[in-house]
PDB file of N, CA and C in Angstrom:
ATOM      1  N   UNK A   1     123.862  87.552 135.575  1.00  0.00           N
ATOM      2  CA  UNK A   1     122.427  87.387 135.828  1.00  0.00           C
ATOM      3  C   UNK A   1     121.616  88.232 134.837  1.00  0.00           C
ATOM      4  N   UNK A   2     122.063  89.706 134.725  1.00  0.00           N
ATOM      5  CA  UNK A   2     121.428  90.319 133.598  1.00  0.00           C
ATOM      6  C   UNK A   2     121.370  89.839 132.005  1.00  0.00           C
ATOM      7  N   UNK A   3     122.663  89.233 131.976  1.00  0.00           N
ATOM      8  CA  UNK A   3     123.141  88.636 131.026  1.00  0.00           C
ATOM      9  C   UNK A   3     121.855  87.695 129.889  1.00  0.00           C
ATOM     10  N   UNK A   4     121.792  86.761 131.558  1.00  0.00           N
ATOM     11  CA  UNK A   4     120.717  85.454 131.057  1.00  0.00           C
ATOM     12  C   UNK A   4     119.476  86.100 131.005  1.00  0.00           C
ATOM     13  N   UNK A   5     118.997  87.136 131.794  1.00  0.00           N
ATOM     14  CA  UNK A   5     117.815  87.752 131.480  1.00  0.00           C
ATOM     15  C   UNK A   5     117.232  88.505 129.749  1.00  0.00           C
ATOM     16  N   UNK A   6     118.445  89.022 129.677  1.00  0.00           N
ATOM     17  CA  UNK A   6     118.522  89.345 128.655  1.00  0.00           C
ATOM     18  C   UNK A   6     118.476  88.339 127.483  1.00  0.00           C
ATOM     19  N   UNK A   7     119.060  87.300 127.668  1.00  0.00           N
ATOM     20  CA  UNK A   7     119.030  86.279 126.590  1.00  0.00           C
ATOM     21  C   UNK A   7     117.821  85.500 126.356  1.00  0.00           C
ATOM     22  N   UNK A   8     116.764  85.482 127.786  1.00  0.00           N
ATOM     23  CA  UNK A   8     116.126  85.028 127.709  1.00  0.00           C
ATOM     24  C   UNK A   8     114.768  85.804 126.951  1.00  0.00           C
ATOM     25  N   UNK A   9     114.961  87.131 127.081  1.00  0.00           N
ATOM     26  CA  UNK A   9     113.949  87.977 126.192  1.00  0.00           C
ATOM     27  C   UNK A   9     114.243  87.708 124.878  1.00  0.00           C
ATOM     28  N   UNK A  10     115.840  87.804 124.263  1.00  0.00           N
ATOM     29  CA  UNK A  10     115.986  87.824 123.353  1.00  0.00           C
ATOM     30  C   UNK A  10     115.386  86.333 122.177  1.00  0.00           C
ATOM     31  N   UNK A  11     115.716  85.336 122.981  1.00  0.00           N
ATOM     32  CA  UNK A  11     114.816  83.776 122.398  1.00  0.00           C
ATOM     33  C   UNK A  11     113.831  83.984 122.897  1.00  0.00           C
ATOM     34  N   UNK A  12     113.412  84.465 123.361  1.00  0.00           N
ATOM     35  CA  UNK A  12     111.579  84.472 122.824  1.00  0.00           C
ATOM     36  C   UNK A  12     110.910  85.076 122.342  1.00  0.00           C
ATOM     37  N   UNK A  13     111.466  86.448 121.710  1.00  0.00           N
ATOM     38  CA  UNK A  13     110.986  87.095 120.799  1.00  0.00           C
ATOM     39  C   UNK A  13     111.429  86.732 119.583  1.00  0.00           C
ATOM     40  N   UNK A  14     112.606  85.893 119.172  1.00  0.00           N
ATOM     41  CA  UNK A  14     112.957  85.082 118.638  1.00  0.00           C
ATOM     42  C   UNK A  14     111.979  83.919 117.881  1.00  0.00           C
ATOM     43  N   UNK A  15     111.909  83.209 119.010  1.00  0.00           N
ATOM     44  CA  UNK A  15     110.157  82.620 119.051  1.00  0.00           C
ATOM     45  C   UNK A  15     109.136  82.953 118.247  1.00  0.00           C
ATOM     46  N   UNK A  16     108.485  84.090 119.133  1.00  0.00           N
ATOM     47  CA  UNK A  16     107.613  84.690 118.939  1.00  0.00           C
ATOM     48  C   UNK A  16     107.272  85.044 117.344  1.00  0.00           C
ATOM     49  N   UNK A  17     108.835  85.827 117.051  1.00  0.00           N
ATOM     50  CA  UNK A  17     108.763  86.304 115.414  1.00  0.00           C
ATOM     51  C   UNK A  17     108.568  85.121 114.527  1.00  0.00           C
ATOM     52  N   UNK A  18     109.107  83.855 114.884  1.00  0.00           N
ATOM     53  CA  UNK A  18     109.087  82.821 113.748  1.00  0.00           C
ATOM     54  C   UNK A  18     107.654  82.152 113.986  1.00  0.00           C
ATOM     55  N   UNK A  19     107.032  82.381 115.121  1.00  0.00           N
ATOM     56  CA  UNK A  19     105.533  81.730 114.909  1.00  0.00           C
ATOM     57  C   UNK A  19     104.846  82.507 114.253  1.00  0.00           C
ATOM     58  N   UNK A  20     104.750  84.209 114.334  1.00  0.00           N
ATOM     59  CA  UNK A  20     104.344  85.037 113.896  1.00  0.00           C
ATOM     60  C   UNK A  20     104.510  84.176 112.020  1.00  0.00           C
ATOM     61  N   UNK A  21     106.131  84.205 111.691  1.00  0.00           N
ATOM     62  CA  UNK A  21     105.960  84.155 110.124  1.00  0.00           C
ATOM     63  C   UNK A  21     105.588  82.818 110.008  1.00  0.00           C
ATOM     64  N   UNK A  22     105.298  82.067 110.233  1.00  0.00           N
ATOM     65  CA  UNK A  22     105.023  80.431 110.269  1.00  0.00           C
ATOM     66  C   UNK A  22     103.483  80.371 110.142  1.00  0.00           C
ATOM     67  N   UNK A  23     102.638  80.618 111.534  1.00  0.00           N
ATOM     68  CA  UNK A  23     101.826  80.612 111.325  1.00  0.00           C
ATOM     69  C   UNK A  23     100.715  81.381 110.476  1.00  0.00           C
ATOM     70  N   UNK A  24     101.888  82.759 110.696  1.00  0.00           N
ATOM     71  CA  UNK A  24     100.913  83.908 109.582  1.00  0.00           C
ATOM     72  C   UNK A  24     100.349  83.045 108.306  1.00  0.00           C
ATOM     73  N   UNK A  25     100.780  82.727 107.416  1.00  0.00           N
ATOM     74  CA  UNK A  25     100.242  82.300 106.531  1.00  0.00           C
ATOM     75  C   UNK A  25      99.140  81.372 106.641  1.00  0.00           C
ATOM     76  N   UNK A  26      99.930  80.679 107.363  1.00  0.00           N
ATOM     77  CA  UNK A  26      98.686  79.548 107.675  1.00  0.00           C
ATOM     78  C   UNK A  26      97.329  79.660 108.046  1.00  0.00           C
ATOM     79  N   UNK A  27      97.591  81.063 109.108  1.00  0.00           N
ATOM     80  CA  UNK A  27      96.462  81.447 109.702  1.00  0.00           C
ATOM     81  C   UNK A  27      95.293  81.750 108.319  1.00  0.00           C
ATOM     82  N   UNK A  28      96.006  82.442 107.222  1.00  0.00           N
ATOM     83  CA  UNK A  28      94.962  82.819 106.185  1.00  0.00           C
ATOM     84  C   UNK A  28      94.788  82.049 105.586  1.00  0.00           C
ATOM     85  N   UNK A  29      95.376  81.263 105.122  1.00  0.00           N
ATOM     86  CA  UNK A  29      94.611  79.748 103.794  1.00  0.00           C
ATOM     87  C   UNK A  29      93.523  79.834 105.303  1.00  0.00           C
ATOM     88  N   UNK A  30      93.882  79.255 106.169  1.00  0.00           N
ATOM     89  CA  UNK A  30      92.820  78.773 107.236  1.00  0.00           C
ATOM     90  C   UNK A  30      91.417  79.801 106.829  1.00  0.00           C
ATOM     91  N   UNK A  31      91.381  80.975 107.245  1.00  0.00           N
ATOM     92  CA  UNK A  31      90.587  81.649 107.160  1.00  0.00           C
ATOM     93  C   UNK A  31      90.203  81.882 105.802  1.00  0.00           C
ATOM     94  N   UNK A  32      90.405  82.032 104.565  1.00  0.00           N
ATOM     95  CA  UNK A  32      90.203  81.729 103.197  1.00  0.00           C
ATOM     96  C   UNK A  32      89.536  80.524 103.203  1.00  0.00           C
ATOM     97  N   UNK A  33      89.938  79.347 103.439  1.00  0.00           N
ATOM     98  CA  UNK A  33      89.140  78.073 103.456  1.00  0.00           C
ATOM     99  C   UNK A  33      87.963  78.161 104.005  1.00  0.00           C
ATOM    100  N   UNK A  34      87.794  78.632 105.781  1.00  0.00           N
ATOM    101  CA  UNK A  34      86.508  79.126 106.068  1.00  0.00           C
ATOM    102  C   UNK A  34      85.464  79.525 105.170  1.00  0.00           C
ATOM    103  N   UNK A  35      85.879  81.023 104.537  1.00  0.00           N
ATOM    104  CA  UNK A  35      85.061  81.948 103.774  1.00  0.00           C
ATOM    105  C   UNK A  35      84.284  81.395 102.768  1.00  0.00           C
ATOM    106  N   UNK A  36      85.405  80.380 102.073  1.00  0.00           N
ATOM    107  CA  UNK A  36      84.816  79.810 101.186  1.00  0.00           C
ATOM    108  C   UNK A  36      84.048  78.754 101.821  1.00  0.00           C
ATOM    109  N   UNK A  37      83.843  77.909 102.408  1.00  0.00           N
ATOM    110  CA  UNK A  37      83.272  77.002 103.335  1.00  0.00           C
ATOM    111  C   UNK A  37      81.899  78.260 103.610  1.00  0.00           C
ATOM    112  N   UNK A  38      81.784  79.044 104.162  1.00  0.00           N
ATOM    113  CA  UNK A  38      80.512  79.844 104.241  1.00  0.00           C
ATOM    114  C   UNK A  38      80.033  80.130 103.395  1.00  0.00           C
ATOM    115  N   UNK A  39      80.655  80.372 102.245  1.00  0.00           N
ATOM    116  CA  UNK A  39      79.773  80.970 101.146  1.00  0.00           C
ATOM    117  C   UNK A  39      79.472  79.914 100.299  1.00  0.00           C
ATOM    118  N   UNK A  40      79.731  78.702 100.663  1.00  0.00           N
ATOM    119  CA  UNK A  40      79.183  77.664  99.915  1.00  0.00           C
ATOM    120  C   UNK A  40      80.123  77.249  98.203  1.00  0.00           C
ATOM    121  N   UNK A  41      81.544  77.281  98.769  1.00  0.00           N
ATOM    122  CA  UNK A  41      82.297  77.308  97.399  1.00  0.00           C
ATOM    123  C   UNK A  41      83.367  76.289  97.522  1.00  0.00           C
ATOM    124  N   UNK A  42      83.470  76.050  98.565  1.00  0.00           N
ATOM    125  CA  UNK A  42      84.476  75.345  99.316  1.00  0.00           C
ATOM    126  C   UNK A  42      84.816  74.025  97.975  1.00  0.00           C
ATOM    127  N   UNK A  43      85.632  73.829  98.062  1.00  0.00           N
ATOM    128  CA  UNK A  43      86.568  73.067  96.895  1.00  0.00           C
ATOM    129  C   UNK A  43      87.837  72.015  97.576  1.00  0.00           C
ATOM    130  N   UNK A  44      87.890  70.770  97.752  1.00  0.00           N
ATOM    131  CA  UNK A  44      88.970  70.079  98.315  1.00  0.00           C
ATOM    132  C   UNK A  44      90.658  70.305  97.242  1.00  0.00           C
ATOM    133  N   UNK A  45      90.441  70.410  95.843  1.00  0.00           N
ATOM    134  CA  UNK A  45      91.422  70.956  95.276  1.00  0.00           C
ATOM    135  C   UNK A  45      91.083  72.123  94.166  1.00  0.00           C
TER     136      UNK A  45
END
């Protein structure tokens, strides 16, 4: 029982870390695109 408890923390921080590096990036073009979108620079390529 501890076993599966344990396993179950362990895949989801698992998880957790690969959305972390996945989305990290993404999150900033995202927010870079914004900035530029506010400051009136915004560029499709």
């Amino acid at each position: 029982m501890i076993q599966l408890l344990f396993l179950v923390l362990f895949a989801k921080g698992i998880v957790a870390l690969l959305l972390m590096v996945y989305i990290g990036p993404l999150r900033e073009l995202v927010m870079k695109g914004l900035d530029q979108v506010k400051w009136g620079k915004f560029q499709l390529l």
